[in-house]
C-alpha atoms as a PDB file:
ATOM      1  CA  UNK A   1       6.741 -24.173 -24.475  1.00  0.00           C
ATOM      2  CA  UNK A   2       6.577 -22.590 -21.164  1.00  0.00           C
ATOM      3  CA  UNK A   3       9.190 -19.829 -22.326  1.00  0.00           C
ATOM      4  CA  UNK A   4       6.356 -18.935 -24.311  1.00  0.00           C
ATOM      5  CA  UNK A   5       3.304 -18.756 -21.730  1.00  0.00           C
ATOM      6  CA  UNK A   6       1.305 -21.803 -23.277  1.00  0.00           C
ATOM      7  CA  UNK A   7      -0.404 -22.273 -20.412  1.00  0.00           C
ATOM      8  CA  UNK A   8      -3.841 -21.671 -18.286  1.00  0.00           C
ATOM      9  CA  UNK A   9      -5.271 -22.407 -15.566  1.00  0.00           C
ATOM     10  CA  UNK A  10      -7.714 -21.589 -12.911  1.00  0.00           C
ATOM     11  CA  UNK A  11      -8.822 -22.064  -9.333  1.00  0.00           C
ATOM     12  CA  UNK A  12     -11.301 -23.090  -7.060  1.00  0.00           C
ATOM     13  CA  UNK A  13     -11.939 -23.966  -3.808  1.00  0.00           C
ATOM     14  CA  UNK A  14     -13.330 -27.417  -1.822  1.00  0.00           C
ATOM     15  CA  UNK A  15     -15.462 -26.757   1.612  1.00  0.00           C
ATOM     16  CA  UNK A  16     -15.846 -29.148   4.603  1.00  0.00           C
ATOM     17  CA  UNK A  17     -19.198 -27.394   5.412  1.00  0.00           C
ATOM     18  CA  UNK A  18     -20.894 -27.899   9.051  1.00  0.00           C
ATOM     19  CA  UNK A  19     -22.711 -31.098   8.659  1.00  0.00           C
ATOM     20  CA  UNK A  20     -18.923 -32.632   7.345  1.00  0.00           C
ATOM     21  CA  UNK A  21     -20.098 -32.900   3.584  1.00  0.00           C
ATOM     22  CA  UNK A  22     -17.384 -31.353   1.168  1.00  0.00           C
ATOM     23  CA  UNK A  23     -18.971 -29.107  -1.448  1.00  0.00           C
ATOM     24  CA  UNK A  24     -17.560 -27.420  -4.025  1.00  0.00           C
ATOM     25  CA  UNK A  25     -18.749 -23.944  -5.492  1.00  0.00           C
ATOM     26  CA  UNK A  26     -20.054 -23.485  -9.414  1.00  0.00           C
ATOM     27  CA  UNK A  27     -16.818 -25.894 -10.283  1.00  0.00           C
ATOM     28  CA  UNK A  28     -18.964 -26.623 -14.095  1.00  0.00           C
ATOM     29  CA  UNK A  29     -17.999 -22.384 -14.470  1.00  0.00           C
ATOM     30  CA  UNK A  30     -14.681 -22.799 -13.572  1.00  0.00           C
ATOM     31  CA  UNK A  31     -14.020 -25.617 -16.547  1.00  0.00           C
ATOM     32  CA  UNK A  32     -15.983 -24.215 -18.783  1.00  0.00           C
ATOM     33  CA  UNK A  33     -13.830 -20.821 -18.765  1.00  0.00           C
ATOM     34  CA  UNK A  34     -10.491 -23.194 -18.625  1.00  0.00           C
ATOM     35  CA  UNK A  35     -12.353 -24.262 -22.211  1.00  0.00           C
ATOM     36  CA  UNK A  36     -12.464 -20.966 -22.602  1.00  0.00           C
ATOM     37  CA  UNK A  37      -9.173 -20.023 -21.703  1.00  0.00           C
ATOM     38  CA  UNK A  38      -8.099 -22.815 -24.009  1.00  0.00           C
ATOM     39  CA  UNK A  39      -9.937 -22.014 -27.204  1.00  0.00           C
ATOM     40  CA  UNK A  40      -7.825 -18.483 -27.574  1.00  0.00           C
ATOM     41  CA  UNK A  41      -4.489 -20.275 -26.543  1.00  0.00           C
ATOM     42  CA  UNK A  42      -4.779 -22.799 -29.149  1.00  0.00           C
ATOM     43  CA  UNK A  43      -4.818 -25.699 -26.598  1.00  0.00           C
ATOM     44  CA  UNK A  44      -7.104 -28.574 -26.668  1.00  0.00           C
ATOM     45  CA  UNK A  45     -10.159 -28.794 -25.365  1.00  0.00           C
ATOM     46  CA  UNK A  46     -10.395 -31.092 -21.845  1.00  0.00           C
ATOM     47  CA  UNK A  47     -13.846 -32.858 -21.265  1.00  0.00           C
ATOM     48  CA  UNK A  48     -15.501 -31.016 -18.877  1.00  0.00           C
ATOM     49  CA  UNK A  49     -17.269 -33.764 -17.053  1.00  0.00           C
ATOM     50  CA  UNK A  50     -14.848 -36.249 -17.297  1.00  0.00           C
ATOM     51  CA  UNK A  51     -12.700 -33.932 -15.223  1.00  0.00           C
ATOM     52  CA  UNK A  52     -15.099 -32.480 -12.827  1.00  0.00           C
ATOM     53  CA  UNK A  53     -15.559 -36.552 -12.247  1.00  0.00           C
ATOM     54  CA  UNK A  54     -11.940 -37.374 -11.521  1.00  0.00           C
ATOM     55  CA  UNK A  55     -11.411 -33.880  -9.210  1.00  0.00           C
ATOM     56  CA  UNK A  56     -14.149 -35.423  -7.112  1.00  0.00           C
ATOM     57  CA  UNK A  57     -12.486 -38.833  -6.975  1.00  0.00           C
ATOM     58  CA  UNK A  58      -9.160 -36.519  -6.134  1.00  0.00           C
ATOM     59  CA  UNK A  59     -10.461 -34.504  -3.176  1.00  0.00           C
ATOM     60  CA  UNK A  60     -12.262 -37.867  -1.913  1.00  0.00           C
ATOM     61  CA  UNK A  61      -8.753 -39.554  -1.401  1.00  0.00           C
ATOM     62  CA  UNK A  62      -7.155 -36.365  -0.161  1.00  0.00           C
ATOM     63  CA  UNK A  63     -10.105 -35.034   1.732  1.00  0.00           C
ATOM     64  CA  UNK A  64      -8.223 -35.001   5.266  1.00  0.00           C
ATOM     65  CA  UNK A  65      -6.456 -32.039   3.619  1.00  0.00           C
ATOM     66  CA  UNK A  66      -9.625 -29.560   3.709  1.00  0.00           C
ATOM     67  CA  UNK A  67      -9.358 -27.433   6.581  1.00  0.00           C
ATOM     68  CA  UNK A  68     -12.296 -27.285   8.824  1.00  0.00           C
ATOM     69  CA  UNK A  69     -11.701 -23.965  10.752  1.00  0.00           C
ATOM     70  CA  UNK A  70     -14.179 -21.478   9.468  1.00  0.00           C
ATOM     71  CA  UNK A  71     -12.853 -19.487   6.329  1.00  0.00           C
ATOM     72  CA  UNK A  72     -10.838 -22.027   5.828  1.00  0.00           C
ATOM     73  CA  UNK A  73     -10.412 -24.417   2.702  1.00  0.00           C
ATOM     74  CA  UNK A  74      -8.931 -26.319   0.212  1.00  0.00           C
ATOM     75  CA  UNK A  75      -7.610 -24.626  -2.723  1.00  0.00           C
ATOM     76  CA  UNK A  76      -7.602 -26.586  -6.419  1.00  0.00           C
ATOM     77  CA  UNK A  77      -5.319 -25.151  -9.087  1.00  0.00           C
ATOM     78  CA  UNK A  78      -6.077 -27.507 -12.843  1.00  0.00           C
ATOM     79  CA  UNK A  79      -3.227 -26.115 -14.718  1.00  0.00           C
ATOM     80  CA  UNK A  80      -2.880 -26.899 -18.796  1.00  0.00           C
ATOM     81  CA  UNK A  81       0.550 -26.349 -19.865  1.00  0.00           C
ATOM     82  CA  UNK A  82       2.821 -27.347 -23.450  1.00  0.00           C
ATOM     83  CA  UNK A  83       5.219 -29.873 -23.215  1.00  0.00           C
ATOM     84  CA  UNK A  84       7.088 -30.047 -26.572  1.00  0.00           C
ATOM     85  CA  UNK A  85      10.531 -30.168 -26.493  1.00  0.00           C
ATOM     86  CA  UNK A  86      10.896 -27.051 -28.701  1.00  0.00           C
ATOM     87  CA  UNK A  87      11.781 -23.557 -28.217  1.00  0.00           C
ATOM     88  CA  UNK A  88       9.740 -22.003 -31.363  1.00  0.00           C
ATOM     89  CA  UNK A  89       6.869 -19.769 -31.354  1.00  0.00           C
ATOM     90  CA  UNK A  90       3.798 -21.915 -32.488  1.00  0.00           C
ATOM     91  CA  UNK A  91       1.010 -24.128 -30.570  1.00  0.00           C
ATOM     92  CA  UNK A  92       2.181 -27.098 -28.713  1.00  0.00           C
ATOM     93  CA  UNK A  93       1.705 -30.694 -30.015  1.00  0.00           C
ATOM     94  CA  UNK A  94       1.401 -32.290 -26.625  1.00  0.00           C
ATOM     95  CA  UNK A  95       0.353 -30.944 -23.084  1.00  0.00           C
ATOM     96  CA  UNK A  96       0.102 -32.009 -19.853  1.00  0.00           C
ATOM     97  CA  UNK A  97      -3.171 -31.397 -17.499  1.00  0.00           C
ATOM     98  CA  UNK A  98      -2.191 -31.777 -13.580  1.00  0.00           C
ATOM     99  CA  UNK A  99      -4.750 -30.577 -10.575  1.00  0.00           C
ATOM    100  CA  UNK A 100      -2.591 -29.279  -7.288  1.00  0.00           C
ATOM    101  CA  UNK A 101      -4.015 -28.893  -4.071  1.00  0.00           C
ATOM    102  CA  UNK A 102      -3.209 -26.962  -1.323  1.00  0.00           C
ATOM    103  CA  UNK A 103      -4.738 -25.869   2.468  1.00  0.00           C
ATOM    104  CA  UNK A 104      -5.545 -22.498   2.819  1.00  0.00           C
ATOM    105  CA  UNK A 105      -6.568 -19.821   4.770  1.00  0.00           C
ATOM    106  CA  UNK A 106      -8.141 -16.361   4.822  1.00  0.00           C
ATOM    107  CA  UNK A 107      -6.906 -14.408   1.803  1.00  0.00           C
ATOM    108  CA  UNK A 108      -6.483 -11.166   3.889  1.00  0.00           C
ATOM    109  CA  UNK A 109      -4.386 -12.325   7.336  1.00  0.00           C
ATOM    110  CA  UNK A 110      -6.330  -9.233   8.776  1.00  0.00           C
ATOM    111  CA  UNK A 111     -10.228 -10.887   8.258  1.00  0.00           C
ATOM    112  CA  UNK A 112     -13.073  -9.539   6.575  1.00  0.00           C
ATOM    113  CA  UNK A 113     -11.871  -5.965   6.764  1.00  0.00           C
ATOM    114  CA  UNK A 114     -12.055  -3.359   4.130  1.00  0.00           C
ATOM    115  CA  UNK A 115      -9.003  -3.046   2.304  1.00  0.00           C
ATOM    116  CA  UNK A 116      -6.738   0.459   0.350  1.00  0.00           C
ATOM    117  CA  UNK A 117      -6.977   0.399  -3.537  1.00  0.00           C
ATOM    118  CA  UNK A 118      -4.440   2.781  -5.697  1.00  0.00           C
ATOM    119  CA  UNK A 119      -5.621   3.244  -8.960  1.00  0.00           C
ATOM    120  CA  UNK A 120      -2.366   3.047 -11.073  1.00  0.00           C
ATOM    121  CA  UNK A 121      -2.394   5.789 -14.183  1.00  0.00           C
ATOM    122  CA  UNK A 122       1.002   4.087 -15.615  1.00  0.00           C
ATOM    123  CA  UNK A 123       0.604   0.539 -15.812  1.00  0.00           C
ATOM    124  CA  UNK A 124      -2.057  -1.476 -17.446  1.00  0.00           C
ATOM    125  CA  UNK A 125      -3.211  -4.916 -17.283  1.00  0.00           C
ATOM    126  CA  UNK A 126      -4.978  -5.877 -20.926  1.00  0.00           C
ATOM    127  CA  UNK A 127      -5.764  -5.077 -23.800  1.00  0.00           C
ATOM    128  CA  UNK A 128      -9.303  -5.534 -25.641  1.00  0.00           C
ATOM    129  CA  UNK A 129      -8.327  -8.248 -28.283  1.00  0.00           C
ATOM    130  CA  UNK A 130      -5.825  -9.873 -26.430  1.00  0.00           C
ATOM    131  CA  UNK A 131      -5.728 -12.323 -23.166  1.00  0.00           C
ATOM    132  CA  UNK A 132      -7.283 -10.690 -20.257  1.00  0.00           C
ATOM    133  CA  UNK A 133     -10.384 -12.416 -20.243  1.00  0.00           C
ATOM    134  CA  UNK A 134      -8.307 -16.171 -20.319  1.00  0.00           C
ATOM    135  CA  UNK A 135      -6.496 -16.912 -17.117  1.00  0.00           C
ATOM    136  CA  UNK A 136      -3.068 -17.734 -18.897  1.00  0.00           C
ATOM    137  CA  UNK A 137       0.545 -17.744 -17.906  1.00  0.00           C
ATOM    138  CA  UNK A 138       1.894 -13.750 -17.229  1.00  0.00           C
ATOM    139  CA  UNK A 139      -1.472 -12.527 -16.987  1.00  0.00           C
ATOM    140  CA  UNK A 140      -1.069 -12.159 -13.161  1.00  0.00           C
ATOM    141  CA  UNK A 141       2.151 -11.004 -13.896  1.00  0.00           C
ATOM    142  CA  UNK A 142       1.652  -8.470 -15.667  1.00  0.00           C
ATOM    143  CA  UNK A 143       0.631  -6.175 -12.950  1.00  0.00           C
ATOM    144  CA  UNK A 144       3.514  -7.279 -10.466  1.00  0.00           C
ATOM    145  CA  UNK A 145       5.408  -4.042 -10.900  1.00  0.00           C
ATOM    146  CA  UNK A 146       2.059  -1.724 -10.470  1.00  0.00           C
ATOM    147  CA  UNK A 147       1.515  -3.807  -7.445  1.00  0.00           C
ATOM    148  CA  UNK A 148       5.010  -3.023  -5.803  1.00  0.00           C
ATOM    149  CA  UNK A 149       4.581   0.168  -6.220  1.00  0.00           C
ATOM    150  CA  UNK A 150       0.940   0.190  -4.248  1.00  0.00           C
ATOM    151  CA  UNK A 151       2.769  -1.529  -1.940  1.00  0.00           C
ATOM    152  CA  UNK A 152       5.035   1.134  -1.045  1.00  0.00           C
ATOM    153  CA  UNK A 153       2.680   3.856  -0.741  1.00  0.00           C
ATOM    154  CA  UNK A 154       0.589   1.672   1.802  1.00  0.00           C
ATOM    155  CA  UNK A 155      -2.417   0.358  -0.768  1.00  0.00           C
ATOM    156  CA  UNK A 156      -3.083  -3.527  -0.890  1.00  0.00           C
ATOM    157  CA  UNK A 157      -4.443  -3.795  -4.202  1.00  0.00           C
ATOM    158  CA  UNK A 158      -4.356  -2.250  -7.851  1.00  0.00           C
ATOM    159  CA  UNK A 159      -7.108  -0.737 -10.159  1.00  0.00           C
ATOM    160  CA  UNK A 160      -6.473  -0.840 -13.491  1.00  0.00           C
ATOM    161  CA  UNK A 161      -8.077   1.409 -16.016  1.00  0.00           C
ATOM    162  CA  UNK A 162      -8.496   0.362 -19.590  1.00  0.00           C
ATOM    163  CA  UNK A 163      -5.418   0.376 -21.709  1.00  0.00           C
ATOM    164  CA  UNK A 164      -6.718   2.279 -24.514  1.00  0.00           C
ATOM    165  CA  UNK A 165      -8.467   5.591 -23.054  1.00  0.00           C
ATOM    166  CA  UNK A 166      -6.711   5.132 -19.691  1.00  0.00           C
ATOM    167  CA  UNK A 167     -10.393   6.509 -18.372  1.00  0.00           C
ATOM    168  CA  UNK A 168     -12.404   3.263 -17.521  1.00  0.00           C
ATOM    169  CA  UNK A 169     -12.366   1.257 -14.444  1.00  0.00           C
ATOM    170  CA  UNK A 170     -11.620  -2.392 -15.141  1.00  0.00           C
ATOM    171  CA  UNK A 171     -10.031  -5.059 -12.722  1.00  0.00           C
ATOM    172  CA  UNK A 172      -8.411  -4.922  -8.790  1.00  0.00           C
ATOM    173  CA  UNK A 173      -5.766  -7.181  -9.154  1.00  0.00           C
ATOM    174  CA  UNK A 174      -7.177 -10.744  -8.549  1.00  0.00           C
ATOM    175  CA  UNK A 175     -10.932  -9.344  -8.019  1.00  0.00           C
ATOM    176  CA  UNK A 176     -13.886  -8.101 -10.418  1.00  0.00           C
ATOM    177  CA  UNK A 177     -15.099  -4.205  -9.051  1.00  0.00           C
ATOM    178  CA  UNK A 178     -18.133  -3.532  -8.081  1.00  0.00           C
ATOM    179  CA  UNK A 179     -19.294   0.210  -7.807  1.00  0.00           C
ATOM    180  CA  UNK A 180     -22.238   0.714  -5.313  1.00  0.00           C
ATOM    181  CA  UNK A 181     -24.277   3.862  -5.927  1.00  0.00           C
ATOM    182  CA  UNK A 182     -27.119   5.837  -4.207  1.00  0.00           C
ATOM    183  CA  UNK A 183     -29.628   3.537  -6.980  1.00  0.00           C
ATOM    184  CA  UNK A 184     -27.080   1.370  -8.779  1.00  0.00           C
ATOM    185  CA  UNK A 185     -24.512  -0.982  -8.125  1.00  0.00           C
ATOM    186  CA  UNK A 186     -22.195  -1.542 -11.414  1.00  0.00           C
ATOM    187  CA  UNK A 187     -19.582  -3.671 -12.572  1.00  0.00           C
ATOM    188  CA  UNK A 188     -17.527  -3.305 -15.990  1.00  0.00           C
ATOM    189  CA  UNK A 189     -18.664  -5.140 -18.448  1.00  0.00           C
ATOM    190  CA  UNK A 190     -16.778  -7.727 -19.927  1.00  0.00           C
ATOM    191  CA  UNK A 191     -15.067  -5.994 -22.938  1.00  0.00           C
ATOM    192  CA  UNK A 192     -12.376  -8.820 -23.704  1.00  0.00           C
ATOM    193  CA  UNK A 193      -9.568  -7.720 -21.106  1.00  0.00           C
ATOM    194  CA  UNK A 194     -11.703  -8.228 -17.862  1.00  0.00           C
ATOM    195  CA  UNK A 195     -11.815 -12.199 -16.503  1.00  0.00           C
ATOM    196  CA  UNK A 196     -15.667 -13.166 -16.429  1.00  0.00           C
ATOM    197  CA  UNK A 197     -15.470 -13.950 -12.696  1.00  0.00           C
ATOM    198  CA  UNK A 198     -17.370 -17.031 -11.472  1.00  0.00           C
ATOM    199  CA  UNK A 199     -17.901 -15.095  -7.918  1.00  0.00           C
ATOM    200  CA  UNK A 200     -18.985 -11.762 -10.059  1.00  0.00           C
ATOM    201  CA  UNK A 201     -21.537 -14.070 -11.713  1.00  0.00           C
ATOM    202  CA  UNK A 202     -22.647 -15.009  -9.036  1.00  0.00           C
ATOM    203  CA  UNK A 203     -22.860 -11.775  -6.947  1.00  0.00           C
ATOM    204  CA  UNK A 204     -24.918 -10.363  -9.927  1.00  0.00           C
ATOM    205  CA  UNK A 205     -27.396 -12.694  -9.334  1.00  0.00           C
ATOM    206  CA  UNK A 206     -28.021 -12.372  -5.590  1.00  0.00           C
ATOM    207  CA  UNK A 207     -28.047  -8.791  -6.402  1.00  0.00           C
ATOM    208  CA  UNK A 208     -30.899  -9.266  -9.065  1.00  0.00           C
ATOM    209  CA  UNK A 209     -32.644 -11.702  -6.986  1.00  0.00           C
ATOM    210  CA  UNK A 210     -32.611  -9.126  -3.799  1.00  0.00           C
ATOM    211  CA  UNK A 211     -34.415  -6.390  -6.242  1.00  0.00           C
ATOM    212  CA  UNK A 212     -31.241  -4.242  -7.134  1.00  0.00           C
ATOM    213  CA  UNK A 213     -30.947  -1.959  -9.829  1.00  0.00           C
ATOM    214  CA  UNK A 214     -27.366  -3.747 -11.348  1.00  0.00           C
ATOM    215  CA  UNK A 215     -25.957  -3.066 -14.399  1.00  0.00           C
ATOM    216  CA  UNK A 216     -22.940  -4.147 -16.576  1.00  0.00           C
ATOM    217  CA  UNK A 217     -21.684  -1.519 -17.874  1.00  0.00           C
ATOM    218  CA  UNK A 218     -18.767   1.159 -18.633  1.00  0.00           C
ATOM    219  CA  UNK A 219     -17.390   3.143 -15.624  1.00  0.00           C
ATOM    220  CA  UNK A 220     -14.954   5.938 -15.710  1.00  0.00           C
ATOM    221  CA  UNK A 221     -13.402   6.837 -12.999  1.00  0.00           C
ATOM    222  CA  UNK A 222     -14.116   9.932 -13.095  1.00  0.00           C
ATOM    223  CA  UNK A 223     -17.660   9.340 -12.670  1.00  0.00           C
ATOM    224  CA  UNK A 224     -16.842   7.443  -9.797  1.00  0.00           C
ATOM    225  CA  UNK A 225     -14.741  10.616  -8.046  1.00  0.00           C
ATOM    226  CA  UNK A 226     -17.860  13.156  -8.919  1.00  0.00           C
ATOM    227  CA  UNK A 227     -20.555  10.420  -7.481  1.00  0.00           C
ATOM    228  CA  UNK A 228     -18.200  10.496  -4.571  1.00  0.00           C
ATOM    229  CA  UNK A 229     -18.162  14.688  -4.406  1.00  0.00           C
ATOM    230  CA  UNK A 230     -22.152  14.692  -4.809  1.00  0.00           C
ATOM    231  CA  UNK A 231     -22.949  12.289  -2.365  1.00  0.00           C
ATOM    232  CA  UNK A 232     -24.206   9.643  -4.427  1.00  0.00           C
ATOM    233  CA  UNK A 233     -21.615   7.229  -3.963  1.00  0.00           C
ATOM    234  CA  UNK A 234     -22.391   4.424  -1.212  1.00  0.00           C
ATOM    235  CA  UNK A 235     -19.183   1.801  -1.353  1.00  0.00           C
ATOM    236  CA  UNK A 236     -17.087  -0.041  -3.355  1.00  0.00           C
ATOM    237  CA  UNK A 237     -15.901  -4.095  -3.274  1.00  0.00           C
ATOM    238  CA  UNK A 238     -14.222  -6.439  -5.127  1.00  0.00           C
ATOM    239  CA  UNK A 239     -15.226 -10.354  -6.121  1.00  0.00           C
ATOM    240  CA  UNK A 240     -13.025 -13.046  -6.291  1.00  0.00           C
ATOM    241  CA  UNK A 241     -12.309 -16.741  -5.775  1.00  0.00           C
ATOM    242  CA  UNK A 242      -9.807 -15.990  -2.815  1.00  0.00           C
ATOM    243  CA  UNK A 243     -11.097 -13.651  -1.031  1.00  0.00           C
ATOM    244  CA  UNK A 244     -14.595 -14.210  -2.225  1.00  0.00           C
ATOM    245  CA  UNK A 245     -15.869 -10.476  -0.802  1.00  0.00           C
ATOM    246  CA  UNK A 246     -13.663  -7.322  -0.474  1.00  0.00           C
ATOM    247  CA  UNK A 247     -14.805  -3.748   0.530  1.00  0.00           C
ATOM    248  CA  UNK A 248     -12.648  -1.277  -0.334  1.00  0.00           C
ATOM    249  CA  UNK A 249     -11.519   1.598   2.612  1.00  0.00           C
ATOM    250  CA  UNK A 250      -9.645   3.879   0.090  1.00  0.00           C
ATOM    251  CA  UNK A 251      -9.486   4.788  -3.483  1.00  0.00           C
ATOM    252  CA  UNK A 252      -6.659   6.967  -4.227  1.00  0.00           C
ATOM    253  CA  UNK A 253      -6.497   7.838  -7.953  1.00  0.00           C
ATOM    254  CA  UNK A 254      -4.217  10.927  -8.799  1.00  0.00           C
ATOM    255  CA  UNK A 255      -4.145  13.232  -6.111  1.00  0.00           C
ATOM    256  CA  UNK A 256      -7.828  12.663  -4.904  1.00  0.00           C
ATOM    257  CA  UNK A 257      -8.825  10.041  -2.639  1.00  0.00           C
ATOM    258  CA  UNK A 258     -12.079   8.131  -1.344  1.00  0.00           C
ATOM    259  CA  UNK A 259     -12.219   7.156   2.225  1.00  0.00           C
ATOM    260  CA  UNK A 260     -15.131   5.228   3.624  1.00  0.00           C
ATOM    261  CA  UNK A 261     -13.638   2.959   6.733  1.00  0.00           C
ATOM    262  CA  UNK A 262     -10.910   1.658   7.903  1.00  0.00           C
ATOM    263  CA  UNK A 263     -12.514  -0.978  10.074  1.00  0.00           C
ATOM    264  CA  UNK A 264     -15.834  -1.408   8.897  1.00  0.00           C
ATOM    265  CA  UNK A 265     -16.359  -2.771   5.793  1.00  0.00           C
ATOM    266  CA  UNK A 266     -19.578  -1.466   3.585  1.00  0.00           C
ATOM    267  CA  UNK A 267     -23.111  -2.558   4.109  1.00  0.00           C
ATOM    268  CA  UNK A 268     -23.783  -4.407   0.529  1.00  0.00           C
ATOM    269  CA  UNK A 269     -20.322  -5.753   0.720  1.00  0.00           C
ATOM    270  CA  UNK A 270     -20.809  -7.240   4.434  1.00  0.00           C
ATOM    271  CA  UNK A 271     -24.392  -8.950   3.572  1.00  0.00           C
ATOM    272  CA  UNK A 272     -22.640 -10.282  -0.298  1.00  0.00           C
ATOM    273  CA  UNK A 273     -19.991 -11.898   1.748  1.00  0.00           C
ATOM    274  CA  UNK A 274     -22.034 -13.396   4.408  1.00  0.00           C
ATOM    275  CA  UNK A 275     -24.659 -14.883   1.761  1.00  0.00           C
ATOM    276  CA  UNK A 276     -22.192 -16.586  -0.367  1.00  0.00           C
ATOM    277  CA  UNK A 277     -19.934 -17.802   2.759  1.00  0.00           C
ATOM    278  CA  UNK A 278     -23.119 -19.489   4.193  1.00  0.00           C
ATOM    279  CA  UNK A 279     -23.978 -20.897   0.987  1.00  0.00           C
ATOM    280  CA  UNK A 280     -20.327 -22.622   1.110  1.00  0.00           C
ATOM    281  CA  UNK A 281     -20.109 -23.494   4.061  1.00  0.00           C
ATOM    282  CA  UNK A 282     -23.866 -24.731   4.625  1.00  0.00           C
ATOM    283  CA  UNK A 283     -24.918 -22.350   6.987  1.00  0.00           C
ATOM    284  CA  UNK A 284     -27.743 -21.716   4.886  1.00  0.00           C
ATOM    285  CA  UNK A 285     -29.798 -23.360   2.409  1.00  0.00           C
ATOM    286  CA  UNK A 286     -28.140 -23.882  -1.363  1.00  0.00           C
ATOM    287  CA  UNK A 287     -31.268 -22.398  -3.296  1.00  0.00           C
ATOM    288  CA  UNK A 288     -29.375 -21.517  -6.960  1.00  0.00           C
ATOM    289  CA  UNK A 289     -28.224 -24.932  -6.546  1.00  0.00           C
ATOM    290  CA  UNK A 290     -24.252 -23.647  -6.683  1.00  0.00           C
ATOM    291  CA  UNK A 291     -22.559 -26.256  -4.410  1.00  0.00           C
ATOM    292  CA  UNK A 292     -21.776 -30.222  -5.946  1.00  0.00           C
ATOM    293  CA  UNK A 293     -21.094 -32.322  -3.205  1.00  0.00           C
ATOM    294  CA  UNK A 294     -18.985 -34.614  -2.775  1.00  0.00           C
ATOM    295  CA  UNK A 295     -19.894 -38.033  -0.915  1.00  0.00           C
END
């Protein structure tokens, strides 16, 4: 069953915040999309809270794990996979659920620095009507071979454009893109092939609650290189789990490239990152009521 990708999965992250509580962030979101995830795979359904119980009883008796050096945490992968012991093409009888945990640091080794983005014109990572919004087996690598190549032209991460018009901005690898403009900030909307990120969630609504004009929406990328030629484009970042905030330096797409900073990262992008990382790590007061702590 694993020859044939039945399997999901997603990830989180645990916090040993400043007064020594752990805390988790939004982890309800992250099983409801693995019940998400599961529904178009054809695997069972888990029960949410039964799970979200047990994870807490987990990172109590493993809690000397979680880092305490700041940026630092502990990283929770539940993971759904078939176990049959066939090779045919067809949903799984029996599965097995299993939660691994693991230290980490910093996703970038280089800090909170704005990082190149290559837009890749040949490779794609979903299609509308298929996977991409389920975090599922080959999902992630899927865009291996478009990231290889970013790699060797000196980018760090990949923007895909839709597969079917090859015109719209979708996903950066692991992140959700944000566009920042002189009176918007935008995000794609989720079409099917983009994953509804918990961290994009939640960046759209500190952005609402700040007063920002944010929409959901599509986004060429064209539009994004003429906003950039007229003056009206301000930055662009991406949202995710592991890196949580990431302003983007460059955007090279064709022959034409965006340059902002190579050291500093954008204004929005700096303040986003510094709100939620607070909220995580308790620096600041919880006031969407995100974090479920663990005592």
């Amino acid at each position: 069953m694993l020859h044939n990708g039945k399997s999901i999965f997603e990830w989180l992250k645990a916090y040993k915040q400043n007064s020594g509580r752990i805390a988790l962030f939004r982890p309800e979101k992250n099983l409801e999309r693995l019940n998400r995830s599961a529904e178009k795979m054809c695997i069972p359904q888990i029960d949410e809270g039964f799970v979200l119980s047990a994870l807490k009883d987990l990172i109590k008796l493993e809690q000397d794990w979680i880092p305490t050096k700041d940026g630092f945490s502990l990283y929770i992968r539940p993971v759904v996979f078939g176990t049959d012991p066939a090779l045919g093409v067809k949903a799984a009888a029996s599965y097995k659920f299993l939660i691994i945990l693991s230290p980490v640091g910093p996703y970038y080794p280089q800090g909170f620095k704005p990082v190149p983005i290559f837009v890749s014109t040949e490779h794609v990572r979903a299609v509308r009507g298929g996977v991409g919004d389920c975090k599922t087996a080959g999902n992630y690598a899927a865009g291996l071979s478009a990231q290889r190549d970013a790699k060797k032209l000196g980018f760090t991460q990949v923007l895909f454009l839709d597969a079917i018009e090859r015109k719209y901005v979708e996903e950066v690898g692991a992140m959700n893109f944000f566009v920042r403009f002189k009176d918007e900030v935008a995000t794609p909307n989720l079409n099917g092939s983009i994953l509804p990120g918990i961290t994009r969630m939640s960046v759209l609504e500190i952005l609402r609650s700040w007063g920002y004009n944010v929409n959901e929406r599509q986004i060429s990328i064209d539009e994004i290189m003429e906003a950039h030629k007229k003056g009206t484009l301000v930055e662009l970042f991406g949202t995710g789990t592991a890196a949580i905030i990431s302003s983007i330096s460059r955007l090279r797409y064709k022959d034409n490239e965006i340059h902002f900073s190579d050291e500093h990262s954008g204004e929005l992008s700096t303040k986003l990152y510094k709100e939620l990382t607070d909220i995580q790590y308790g620096r600041k007061e919880d006031v969407h009521n995100w974090m479920t702590y663990i005592d």
